[in-house]
Protein backbone atom coordinates (compact mmCIF):
# COMPACT_ATOMS: atom_id res chain seq x y z
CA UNK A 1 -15.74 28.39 -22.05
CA UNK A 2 -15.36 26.87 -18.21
CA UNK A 3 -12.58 27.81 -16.48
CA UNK A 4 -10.16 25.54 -15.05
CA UNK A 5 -10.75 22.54 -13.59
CA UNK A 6 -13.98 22.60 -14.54
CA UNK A 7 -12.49 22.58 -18.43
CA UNK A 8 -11.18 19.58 -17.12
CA UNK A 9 -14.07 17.35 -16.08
CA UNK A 10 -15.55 18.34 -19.29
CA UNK A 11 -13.16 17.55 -21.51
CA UNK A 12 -12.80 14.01 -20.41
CA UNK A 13 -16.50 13.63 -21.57
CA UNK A 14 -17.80 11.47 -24.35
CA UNK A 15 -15.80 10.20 -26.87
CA UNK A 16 -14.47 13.43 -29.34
CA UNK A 17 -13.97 16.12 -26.17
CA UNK A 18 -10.61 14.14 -24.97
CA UNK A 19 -9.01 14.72 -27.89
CA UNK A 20 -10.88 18.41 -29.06
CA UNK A 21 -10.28 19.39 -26.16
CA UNK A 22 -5.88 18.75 -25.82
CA UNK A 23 -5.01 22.37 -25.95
CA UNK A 24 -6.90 23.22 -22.71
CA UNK A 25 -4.45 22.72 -20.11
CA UNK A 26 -1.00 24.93 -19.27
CA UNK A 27 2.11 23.20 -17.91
CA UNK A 28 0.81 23.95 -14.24
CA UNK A 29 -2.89 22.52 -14.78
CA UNK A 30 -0.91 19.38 -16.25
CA UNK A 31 1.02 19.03 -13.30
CA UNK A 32 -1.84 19.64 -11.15
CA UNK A 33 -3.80 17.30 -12.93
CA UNK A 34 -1.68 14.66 -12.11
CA UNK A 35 -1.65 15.10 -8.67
CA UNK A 36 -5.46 15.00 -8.12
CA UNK A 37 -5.56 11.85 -10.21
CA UNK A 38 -2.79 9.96 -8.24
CA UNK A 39 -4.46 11.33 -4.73
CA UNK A 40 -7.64 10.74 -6.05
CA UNK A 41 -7.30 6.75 -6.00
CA UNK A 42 -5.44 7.27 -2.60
CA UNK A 43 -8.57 8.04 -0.84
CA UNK A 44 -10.09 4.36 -0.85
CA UNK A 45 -6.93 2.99 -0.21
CA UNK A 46 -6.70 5.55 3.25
CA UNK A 47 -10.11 4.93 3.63
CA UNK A 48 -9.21 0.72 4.06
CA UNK A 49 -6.37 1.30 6.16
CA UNK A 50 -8.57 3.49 8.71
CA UNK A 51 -10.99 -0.06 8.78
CA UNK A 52 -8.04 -2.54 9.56
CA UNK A 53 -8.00 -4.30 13.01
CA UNK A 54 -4.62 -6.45 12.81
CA UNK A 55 -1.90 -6.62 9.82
CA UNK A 56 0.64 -9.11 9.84
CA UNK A 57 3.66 -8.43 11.41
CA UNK A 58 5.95 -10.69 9.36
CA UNK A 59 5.00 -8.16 6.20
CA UNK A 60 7.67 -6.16 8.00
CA UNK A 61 9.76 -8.38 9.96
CA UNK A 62 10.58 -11.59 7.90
CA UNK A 63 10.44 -14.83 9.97
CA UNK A 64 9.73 -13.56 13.32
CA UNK A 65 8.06 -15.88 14.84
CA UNK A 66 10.58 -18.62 13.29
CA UNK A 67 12.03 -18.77 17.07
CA UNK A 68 8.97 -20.04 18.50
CA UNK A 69 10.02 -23.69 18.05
CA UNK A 70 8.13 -26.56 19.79
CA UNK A 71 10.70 -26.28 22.63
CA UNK A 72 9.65 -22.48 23.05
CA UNK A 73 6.10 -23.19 23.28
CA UNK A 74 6.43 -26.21 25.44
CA UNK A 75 7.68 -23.73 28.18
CA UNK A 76 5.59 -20.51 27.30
CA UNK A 77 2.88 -23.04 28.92
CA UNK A 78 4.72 -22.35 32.07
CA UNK A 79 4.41 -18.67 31.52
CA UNK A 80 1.45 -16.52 33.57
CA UNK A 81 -0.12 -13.09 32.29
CA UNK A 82 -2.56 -11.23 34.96
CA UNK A 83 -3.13 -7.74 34.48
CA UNK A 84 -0.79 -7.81 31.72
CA UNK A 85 2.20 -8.69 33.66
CA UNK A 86 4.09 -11.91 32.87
CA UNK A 87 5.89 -14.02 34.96
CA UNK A 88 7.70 -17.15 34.62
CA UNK A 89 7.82 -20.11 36.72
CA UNK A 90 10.00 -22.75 35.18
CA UNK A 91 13.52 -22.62 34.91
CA UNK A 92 14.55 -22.76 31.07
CA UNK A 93 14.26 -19.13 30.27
CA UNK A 94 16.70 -19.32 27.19
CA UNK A 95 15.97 -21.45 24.29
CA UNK A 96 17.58 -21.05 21.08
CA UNK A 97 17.70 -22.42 18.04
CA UNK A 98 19.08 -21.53 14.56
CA UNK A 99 16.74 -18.98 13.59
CA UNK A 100 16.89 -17.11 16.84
CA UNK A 101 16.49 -17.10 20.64
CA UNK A 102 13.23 -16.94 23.13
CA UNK A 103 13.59 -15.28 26.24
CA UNK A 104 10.79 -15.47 29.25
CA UNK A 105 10.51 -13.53 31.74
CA UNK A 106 13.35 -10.69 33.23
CA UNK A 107 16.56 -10.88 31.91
CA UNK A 108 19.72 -8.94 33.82
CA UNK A 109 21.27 -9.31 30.64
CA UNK A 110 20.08 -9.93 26.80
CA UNK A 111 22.42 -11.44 25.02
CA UNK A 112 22.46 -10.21 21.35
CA UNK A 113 21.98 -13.45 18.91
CA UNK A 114 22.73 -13.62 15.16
CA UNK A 115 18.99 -14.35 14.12
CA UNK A 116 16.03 -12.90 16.21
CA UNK A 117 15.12 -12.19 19.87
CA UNK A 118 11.78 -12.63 21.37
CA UNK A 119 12.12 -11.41 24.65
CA UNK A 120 8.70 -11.85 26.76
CA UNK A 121 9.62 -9.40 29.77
CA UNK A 122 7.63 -8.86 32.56
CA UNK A 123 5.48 -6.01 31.14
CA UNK A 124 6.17 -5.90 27.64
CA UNK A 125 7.51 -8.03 24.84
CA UNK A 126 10.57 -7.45 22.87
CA UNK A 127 11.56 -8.46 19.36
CA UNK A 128 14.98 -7.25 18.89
CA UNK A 129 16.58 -7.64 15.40
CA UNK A 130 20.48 -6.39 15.30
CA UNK A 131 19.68 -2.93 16.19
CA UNK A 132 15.73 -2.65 16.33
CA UNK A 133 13.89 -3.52 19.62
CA UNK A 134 9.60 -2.77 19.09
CA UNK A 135 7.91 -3.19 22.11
CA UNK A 136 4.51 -4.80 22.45
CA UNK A 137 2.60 -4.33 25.21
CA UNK A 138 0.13 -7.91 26.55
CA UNK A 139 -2.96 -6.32 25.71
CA UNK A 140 -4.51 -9.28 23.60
CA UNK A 141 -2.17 -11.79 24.68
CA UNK A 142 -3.28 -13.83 27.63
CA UNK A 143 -3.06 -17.22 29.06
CA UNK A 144 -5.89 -19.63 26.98
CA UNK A 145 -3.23 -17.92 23.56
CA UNK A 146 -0.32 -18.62 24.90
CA UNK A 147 -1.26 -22.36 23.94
CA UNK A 148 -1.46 -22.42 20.26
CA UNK A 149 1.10 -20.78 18.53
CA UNK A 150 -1.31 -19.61 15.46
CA UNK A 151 -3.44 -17.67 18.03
CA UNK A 152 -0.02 -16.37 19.55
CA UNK A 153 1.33 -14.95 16.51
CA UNK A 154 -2.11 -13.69 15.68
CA UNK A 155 -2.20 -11.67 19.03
CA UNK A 156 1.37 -10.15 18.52
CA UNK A 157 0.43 -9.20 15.40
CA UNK A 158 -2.76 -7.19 16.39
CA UNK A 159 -0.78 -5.83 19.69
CA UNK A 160 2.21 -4.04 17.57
CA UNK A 161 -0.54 -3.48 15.14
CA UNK A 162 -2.72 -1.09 17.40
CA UNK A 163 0.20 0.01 18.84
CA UNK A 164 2.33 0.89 16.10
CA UNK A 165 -0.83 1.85 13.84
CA UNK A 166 0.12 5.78 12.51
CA UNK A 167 3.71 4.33 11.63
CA UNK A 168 2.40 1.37 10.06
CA UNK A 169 -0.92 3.13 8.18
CA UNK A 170 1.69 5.85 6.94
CA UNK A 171 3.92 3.28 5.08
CA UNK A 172 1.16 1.64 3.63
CA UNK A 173 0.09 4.81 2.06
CA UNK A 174 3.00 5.72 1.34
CA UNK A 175 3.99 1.98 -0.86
CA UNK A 176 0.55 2.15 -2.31
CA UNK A 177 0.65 5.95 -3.18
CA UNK A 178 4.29 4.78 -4.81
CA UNK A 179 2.52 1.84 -6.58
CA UNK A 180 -0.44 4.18 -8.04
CA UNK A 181 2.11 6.85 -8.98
CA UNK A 182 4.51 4.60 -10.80
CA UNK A 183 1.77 3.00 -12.80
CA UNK A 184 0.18 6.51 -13.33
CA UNK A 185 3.41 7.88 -14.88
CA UNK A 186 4.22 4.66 -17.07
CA UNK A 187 0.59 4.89 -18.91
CA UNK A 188 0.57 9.09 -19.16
CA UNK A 189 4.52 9.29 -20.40
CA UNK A 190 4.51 5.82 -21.87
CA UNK A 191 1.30 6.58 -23.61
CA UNK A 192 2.53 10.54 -24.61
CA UNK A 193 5.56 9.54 -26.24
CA UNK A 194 4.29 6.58 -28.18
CA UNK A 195 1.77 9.61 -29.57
CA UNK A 196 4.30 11.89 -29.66
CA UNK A 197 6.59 9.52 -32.15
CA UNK A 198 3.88 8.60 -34.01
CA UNK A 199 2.94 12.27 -35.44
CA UNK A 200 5.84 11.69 -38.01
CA UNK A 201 3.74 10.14 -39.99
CA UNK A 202 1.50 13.06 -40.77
CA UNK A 203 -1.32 10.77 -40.65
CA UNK A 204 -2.59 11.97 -36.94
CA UNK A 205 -3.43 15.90 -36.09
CA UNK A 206 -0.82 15.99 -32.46
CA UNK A 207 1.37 18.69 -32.93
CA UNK A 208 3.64 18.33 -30.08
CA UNK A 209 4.33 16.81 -26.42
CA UNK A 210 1.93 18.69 -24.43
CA UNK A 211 -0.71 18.15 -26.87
CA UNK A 212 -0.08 14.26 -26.07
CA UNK A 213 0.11 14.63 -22.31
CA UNK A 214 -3.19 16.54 -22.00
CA UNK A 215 -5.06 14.48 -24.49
CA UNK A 216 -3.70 11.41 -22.08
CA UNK A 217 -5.03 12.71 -18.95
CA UNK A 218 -8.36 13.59 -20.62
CA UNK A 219 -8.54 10.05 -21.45
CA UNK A 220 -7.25 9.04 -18.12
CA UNK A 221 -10.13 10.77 -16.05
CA UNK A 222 -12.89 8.61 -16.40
CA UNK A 223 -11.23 5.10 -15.86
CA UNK A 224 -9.38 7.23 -12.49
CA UNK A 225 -13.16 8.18 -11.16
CA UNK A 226 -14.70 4.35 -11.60
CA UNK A 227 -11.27 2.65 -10.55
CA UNK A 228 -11.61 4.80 -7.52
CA UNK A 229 -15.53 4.04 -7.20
CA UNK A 230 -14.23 0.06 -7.57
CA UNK A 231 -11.77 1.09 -4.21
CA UNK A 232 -14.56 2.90 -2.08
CA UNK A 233 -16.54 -0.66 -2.33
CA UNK A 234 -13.40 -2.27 -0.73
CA UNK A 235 -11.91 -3.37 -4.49
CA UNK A 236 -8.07 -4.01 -3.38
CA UNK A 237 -5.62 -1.65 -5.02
CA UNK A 238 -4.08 -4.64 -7.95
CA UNK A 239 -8.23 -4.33 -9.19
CA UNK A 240 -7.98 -0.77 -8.97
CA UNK A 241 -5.11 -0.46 -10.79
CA UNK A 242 -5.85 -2.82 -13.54
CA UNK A 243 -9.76 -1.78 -14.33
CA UNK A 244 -8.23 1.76 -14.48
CA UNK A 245 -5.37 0.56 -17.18
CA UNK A 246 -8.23 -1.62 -18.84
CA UNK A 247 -10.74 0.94 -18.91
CA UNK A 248 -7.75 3.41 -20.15
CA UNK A 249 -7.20 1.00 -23.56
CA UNK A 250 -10.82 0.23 -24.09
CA UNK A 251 -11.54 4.73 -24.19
CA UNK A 252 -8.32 5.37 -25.99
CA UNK A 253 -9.06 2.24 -28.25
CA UNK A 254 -13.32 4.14 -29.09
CA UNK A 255 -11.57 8.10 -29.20
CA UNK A 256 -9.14 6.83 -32.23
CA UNK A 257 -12.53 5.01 -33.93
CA UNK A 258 -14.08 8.11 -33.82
CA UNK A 259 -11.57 10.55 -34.31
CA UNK A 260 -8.57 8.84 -35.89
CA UNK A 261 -6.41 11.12 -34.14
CA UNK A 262 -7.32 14.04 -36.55
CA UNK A 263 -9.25 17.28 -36.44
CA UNK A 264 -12.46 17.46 -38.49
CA UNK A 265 -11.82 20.09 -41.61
């Protein structure tokens, strides 16, 4: 008999091991089981993240770039970036509107506004919401951007990008590890205590919980390793996620065809 995990990735095997094969595990091994399975699918998902070049800002700040009216952008054409220093030459530098304010070039004095601040200061640029100010340094903004809005939002976007990359990489792990983990645990306890309910019957050979749960994750570790494959091609995490639950059905659907749930006499 292999020893653990081994036991594992040979229980989850061909279409009778899964369920033979539900005593193998302890509490621990369960628990550890689960782990490697959720970080398992993690890895393409890190793996993408370490490939972007820009992400869109307004994922994380809604309607920042709502300020930028056609007012704004009229005198941003007045505005002069060399060596990624700004200065302004006209003499609006306030314009505000109802969904926040533009500032250009130094201010004594920012006045707070209700909505959103985009302060373009001499060496930096500012977007200050109530109490958060990120700073974005012109290192892809320049003078030929500052004239179409689309390629100026693009710009800020890949500035705080680069510049706020380990912050921003970490939460999107972290939101897609909490995506993978809450669809993880609905199938495995979902799927356990639909088995678990259903051995009052007498018609299927689970005994008890942790008979269900392992016999679950043996069924689980195929679809985990191909969804994962799917991810390492550059499949987006909703195709992961539903090619492992489809794959999931289809093998649980085949075990219960050939084993009815019950041990050979």
């Amino acid at each position: 008999m292999l020893n653990y995990p081994f036991s594992y990735f040979s229980s989850i095997i061909g279409w009778r091991k899964p369920f033979i094969n539900r005593y193998r595990l302890s509490w621990f091994q369960i628990l550890f089981t689960s782990l490697f399975l959720i970080s398992l699918t993690l890895i393409p998902i890190a793996l993408q993240n370490q490939q972007l070049k820009n992400y869109p800002i307004t994922t994380f700040v809604e309607q920042v770039f709502e300020p930028l009216t056609d007012e704004a952008l009229t005198e941003l054409q007045k505005v002069e970036i060399k060596n990624q220093q700004l200065s302004y030459t006209g003499s609006h530098s306030q314009i505000k509107s109802q969904a926040g304010q533009v500032l250009l070039g130094h201010q004594d004095q920012v006045t707070p506004h209700d909505g959103l601040t985009l302060y373009f200061d001499t060496d930096a640029l500012h977007i200050i919401k109530q109490e958060t100010n990120l700073l974005i340094t012109y290192d892809t903004i320049n003078q030929e951007i500052l004239k179409n809005k689309d390629s100026l939002t693009q710009a800020i976007s890949k500035d705080w990008f680069q510049q706020y990359r380990p912050i921003i990489s970490l939460i999107l792990i972290l939101l897609s590890g909490g995506l993978l983990a809450i669809n993880f645990l609905i199938i495995v306890l979902g799927s356990s205590v639909f088995l678990y309910f259903s051995k009052r019957s007498h018609l299927f050979s689970l005994s008890n919980f942790k008979e269900c749960l392992n016999f679950i994750l043996n069924c689980l570790g195929l679809p985990t390793l191909l969804a994962t494959l799917l991810g390492l091609f550059g499949q987006t995490i909703t195709t992961m996620i539903t090619t492992q639950n489809i794959l999931f059905v289809l093998y649980l659907v085949i075990i219960f065809y050939k084993t009815h749930f019950r041990d050979q006499d």
